[in-house]
ModelCIF file with pLDDT and N, C-alpha, C, O atoms, coordinates in Angstrom:
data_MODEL
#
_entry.id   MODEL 
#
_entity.id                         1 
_entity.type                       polymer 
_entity.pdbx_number_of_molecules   1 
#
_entity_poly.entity_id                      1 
_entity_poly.type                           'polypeptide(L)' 
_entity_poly.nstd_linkage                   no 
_entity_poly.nstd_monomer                   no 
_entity_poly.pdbx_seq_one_letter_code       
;(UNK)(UNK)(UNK)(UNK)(UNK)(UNK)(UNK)(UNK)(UNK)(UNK)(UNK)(UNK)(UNK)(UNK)(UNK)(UNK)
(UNK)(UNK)(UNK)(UNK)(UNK)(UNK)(UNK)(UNK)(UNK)(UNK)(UNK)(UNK)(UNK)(UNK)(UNK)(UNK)
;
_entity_poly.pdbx_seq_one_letter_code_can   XXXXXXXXXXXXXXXXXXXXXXXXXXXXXXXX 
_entity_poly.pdbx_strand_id                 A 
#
loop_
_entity_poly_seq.entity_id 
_entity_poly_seq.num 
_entity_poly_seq.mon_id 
_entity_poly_seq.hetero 
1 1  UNK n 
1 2  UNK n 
1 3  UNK n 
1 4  UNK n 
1 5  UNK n 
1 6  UNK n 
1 7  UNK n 
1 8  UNK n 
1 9  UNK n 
1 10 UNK n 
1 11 UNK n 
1 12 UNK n 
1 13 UNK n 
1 14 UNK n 
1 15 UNK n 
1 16 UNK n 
1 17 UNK n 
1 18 UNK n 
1 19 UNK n 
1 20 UNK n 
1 21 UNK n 
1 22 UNK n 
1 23 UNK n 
1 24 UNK n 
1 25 UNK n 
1 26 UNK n 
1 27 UNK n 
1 28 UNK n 
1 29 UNK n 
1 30 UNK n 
1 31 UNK n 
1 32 UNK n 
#
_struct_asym.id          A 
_struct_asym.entity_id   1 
#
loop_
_ma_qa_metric.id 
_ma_qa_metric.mode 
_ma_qa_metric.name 
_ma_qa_metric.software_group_id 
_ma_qa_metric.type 
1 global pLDDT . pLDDT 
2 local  pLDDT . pLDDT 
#
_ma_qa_metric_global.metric_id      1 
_ma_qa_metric_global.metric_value   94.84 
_ma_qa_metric_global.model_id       1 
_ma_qa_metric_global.ordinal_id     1 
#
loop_
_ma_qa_metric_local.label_asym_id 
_ma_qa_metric_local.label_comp_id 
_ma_qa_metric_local.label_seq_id 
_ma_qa_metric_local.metric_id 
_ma_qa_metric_local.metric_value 
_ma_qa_metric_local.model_id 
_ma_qa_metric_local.ordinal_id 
A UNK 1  2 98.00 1 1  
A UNK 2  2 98.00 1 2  
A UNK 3  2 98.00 1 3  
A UNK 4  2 97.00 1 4  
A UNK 5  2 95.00 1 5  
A UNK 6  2 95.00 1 6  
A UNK 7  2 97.00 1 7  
A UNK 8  2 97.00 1 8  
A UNK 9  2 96.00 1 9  
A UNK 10 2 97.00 1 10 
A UNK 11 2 97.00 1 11 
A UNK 12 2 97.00 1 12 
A UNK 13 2 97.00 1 13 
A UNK 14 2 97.00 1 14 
A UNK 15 2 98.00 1 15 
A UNK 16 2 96.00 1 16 
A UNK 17 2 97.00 1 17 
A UNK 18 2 98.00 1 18 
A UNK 19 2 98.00 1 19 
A UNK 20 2 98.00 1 20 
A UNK 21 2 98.00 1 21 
A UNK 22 2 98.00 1 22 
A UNK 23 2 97.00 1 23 
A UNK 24 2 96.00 1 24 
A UNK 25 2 90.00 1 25 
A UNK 26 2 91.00 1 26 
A UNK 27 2 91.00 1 27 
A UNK 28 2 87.00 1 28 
A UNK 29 2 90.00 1 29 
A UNK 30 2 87.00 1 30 
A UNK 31 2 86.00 1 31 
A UNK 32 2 83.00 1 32 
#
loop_
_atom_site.group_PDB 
_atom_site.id 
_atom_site.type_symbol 
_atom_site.label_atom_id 
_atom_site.label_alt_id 
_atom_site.label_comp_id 
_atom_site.label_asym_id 
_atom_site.label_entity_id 
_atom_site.label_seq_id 
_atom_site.pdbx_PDB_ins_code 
_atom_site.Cartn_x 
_atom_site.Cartn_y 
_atom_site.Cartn_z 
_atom_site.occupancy 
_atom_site.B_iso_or_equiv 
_atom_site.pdbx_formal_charge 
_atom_site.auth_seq_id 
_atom_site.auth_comp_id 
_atom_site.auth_asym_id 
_atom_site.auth_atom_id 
_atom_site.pdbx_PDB_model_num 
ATOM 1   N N  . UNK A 1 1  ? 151.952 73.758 134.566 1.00 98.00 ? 1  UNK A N  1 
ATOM 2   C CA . UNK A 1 1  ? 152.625 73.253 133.373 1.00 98.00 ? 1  UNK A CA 1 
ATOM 3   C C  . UNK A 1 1  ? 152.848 74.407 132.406 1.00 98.00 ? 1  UNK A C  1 
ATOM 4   O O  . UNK A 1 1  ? 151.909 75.144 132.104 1.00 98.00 ? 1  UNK A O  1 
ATOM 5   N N  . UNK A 1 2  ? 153.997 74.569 131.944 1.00 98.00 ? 2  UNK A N  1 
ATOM 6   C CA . UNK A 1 2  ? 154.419 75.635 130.991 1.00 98.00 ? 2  UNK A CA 1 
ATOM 7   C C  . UNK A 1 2  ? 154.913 75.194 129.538 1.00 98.00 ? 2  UNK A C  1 
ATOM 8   O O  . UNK A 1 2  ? 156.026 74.778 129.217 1.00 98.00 ? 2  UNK A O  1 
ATOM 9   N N  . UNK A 1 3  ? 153.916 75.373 128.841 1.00 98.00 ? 3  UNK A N  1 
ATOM 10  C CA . UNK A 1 3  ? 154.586 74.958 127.317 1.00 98.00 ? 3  UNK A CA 1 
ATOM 11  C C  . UNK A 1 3  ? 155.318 75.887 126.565 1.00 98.00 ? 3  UNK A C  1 
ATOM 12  O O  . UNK A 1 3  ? 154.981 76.895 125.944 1.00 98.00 ? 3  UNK A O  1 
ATOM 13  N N  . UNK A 1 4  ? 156.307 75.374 126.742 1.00 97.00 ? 4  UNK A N  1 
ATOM 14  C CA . UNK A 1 4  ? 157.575 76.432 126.282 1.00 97.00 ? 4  UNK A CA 1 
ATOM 15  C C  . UNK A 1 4  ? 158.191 75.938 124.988 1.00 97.00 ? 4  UNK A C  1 
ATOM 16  O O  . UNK A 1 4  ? 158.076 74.772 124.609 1.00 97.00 ? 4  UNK A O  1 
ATOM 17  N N  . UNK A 1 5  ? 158.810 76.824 124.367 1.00 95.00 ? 5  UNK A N  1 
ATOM 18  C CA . UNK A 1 5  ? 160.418 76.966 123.390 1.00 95.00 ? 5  UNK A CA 1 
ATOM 19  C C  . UNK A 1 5  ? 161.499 76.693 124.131 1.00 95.00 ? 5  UNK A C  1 
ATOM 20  O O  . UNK A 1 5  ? 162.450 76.214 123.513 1.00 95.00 ? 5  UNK A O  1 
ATOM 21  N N  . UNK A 1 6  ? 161.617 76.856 125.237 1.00 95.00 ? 6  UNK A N  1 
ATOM 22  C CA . UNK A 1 6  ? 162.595 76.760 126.285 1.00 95.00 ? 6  UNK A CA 1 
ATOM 23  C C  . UNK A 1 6  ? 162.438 76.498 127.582 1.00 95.00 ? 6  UNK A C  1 
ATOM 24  O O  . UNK A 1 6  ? 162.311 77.198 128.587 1.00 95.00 ? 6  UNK A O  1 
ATOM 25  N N  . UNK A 1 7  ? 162.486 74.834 127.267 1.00 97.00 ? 7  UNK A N  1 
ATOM 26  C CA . UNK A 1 7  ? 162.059 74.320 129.034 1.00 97.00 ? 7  UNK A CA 1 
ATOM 27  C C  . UNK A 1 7  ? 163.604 74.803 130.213 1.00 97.00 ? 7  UNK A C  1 
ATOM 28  O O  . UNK A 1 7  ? 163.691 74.858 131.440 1.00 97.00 ? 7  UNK A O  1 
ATOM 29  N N  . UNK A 1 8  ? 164.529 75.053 129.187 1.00 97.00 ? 8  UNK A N  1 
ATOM 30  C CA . UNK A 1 8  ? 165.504 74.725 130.594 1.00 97.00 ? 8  UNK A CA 1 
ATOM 31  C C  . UNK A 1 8  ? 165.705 76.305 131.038 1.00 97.00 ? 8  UNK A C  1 
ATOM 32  O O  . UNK A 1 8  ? 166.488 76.456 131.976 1.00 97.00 ? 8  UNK A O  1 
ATOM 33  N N  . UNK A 1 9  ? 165.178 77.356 130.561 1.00 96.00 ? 9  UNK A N  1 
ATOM 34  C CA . UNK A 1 9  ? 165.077 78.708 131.391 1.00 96.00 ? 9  UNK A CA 1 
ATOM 35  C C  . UNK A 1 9  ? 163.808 78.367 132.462 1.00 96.00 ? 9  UNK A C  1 
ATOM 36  O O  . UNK A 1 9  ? 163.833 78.454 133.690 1.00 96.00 ? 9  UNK A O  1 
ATOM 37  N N  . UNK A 1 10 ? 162.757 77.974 131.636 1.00 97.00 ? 10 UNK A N  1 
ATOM 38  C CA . UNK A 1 10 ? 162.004 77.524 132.862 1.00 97.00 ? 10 UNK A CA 1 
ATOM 39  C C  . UNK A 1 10 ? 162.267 77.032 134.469 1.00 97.00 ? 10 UNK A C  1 
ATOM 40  O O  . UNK A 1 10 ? 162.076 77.362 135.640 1.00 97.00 ? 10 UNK A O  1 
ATOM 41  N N  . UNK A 1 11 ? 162.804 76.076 133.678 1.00 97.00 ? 11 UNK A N  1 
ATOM 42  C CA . UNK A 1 11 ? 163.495 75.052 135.204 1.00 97.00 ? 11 UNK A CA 1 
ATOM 43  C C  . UNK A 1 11 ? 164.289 75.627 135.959 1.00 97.00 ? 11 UNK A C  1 
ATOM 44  O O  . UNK A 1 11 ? 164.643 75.379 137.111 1.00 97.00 ? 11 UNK A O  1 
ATOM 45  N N  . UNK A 1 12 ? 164.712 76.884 134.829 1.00 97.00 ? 12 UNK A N  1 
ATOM 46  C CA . UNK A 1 12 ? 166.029 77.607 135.724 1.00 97.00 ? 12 UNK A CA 1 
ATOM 47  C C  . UNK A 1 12 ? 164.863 78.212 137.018 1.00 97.00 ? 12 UNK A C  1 
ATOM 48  O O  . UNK A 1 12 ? 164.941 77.950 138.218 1.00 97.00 ? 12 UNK A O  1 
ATOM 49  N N  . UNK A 1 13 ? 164.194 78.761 136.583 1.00 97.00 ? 13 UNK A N  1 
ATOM 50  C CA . UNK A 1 13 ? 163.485 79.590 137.768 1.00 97.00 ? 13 UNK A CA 1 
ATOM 51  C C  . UNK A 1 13 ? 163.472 79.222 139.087 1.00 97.00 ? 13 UNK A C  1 
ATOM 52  O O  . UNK A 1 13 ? 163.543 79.926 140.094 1.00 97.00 ? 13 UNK A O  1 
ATOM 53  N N  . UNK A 1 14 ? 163.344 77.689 138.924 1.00 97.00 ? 14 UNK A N  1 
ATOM 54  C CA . UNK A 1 14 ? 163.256 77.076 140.066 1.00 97.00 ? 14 UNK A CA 1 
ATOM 55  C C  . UNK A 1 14 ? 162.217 76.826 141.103 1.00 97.00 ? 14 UNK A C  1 
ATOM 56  O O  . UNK A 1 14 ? 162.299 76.425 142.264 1.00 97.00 ? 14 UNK A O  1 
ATOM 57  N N  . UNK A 1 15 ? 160.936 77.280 140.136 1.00 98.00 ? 15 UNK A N  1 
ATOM 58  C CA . UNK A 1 15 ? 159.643 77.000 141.086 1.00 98.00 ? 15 UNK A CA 1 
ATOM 59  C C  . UNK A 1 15 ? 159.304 75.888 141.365 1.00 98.00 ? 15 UNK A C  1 
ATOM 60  O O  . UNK A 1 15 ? 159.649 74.912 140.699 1.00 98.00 ? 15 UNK A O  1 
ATOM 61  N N  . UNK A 1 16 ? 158.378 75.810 142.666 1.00 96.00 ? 16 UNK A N  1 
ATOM 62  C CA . UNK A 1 16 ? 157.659 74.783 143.024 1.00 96.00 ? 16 UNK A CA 1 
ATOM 63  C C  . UNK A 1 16 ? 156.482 73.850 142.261 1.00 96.00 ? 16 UNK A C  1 
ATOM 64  O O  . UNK A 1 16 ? 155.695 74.340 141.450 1.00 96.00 ? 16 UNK A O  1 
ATOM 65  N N  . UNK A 1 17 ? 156.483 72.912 142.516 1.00 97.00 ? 17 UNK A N  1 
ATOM 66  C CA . UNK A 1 17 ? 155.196 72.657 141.943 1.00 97.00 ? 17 UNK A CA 1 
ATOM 67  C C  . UNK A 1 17 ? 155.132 72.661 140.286 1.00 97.00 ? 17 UNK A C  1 
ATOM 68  O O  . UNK A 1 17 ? 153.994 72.400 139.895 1.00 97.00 ? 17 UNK A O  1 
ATOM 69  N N  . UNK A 1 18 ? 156.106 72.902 139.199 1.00 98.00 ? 18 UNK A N  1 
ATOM 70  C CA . UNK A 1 18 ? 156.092 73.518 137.822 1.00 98.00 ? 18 UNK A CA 1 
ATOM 71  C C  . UNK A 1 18 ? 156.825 72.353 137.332 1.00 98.00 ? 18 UNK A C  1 
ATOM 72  O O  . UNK A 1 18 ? 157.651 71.618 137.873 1.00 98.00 ? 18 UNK A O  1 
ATOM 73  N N  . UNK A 1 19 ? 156.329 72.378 136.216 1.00 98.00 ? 19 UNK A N  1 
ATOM 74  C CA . UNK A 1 19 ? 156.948 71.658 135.029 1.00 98.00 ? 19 UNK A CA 1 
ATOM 75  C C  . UNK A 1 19 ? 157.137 72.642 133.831 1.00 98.00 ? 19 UNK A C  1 
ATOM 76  O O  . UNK A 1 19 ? 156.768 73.810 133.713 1.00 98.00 ? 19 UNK A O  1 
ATOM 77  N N  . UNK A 1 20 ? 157.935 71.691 132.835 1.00 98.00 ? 20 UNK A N  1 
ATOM 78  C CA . UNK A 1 20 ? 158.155 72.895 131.711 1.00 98.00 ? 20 UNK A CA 1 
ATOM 79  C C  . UNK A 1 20 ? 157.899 71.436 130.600 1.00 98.00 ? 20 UNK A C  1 
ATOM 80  O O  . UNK A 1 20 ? 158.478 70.357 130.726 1.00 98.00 ? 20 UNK A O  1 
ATOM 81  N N  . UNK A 1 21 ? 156.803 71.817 129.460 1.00 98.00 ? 21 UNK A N  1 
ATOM 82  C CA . UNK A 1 21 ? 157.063 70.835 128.364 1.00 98.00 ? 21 UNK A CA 1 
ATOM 83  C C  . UNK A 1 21 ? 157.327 71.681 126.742 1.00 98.00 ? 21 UNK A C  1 
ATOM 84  O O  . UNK A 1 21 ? 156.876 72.781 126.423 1.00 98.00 ? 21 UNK A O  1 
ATOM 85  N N  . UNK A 1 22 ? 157.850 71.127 126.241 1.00 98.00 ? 22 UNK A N  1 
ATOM 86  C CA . UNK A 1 22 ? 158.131 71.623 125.226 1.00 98.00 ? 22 UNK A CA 1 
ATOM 87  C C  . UNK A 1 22 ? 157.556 71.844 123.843 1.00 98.00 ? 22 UNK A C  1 
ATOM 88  O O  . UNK A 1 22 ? 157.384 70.799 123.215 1.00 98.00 ? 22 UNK A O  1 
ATOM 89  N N  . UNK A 1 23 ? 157.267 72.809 123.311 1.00 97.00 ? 23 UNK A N  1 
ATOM 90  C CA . UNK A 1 23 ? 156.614 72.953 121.913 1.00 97.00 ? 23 UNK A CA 1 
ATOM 91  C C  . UNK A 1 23 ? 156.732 72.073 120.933 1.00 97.00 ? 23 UNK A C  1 
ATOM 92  O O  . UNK A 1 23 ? 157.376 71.038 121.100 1.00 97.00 ? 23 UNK A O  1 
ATOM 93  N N  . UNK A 1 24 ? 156.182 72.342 119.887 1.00 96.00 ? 24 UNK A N  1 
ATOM 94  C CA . UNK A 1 24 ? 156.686 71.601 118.413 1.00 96.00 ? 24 UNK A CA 1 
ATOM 95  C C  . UNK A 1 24 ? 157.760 71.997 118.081 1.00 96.00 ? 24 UNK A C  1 
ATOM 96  O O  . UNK A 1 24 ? 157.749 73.187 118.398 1.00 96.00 ? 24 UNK A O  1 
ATOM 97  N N  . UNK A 1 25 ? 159.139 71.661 117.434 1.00 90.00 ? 25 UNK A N  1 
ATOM 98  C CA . UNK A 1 25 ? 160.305 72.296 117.418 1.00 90.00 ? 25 UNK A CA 1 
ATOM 99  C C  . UNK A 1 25 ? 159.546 72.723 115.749 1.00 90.00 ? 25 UNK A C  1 
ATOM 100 O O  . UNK A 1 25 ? 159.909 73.741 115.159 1.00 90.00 ? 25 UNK A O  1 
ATOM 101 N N  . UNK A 1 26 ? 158.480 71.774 115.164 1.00 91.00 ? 26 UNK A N  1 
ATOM 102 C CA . UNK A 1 26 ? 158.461 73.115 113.792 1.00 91.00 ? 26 UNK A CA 1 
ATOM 103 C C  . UNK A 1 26 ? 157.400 73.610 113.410 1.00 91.00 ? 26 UNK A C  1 
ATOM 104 O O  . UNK A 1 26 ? 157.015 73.651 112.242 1.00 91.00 ? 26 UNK A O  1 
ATOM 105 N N  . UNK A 1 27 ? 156.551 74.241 114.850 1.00 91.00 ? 27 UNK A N  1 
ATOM 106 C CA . UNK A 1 27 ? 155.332 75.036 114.682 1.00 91.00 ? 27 UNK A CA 1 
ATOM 107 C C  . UNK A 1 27 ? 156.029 76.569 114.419 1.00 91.00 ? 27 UNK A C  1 
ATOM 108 O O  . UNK A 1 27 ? 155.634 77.274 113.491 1.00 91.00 ? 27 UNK A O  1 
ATOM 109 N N  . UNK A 1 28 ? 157.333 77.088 115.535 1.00 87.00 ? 28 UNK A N  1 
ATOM 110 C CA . UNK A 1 28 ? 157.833 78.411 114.921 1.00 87.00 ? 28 UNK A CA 1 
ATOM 111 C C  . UNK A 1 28 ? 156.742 79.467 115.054 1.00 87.00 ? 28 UNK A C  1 
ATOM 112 O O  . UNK A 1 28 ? 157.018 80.394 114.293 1.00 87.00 ? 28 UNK A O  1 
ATOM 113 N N  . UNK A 1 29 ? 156.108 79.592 115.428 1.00 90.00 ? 29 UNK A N  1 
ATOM 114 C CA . UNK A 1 29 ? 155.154 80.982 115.704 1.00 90.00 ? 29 UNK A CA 1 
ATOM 115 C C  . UNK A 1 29 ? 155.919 81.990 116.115 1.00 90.00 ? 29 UNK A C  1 
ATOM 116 O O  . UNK A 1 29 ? 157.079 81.706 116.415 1.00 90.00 ? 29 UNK A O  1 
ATOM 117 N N  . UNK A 1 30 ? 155.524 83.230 116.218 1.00 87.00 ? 30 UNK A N  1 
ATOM 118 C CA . UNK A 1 30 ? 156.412 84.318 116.237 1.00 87.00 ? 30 UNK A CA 1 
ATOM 119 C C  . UNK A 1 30 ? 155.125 85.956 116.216 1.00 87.00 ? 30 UNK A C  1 
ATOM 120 O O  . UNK A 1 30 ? 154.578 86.196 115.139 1.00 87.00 ? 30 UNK A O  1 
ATOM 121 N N  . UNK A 1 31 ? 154.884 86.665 117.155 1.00 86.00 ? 31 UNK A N  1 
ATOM 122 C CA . UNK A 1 31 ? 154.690 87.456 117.178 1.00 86.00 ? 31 UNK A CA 1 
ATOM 123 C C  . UNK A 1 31 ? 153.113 87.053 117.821 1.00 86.00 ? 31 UNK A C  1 
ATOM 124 O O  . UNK A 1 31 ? 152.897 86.363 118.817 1.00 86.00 ? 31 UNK A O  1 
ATOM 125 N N  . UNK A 1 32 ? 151.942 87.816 116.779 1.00 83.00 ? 32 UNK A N  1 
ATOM 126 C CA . UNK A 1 32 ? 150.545 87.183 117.634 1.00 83.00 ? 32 UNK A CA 1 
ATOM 127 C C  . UNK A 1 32 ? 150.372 85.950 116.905 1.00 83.00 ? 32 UNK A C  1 
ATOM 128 O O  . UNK A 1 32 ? 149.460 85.179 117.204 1.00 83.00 ? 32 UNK A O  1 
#
């Protein structure tokens, strides 16, 4: 499972077995 900003590059990858879920659209973190 990949918690992403961007599930649909994820999906692009096209792996097995993977999901992609998506962040808070207004947590916004950025750097560390």
């Amino acid at each position: 499972t990949v918690l992403t900003d961007d599930p649909a590059r994820i999906m692009g990858i096209g792996l097995r077995d993977t999901r992609a879920v998506l962040l808070p659209d207004d947590w916004r973190f950025t750097g560390r």
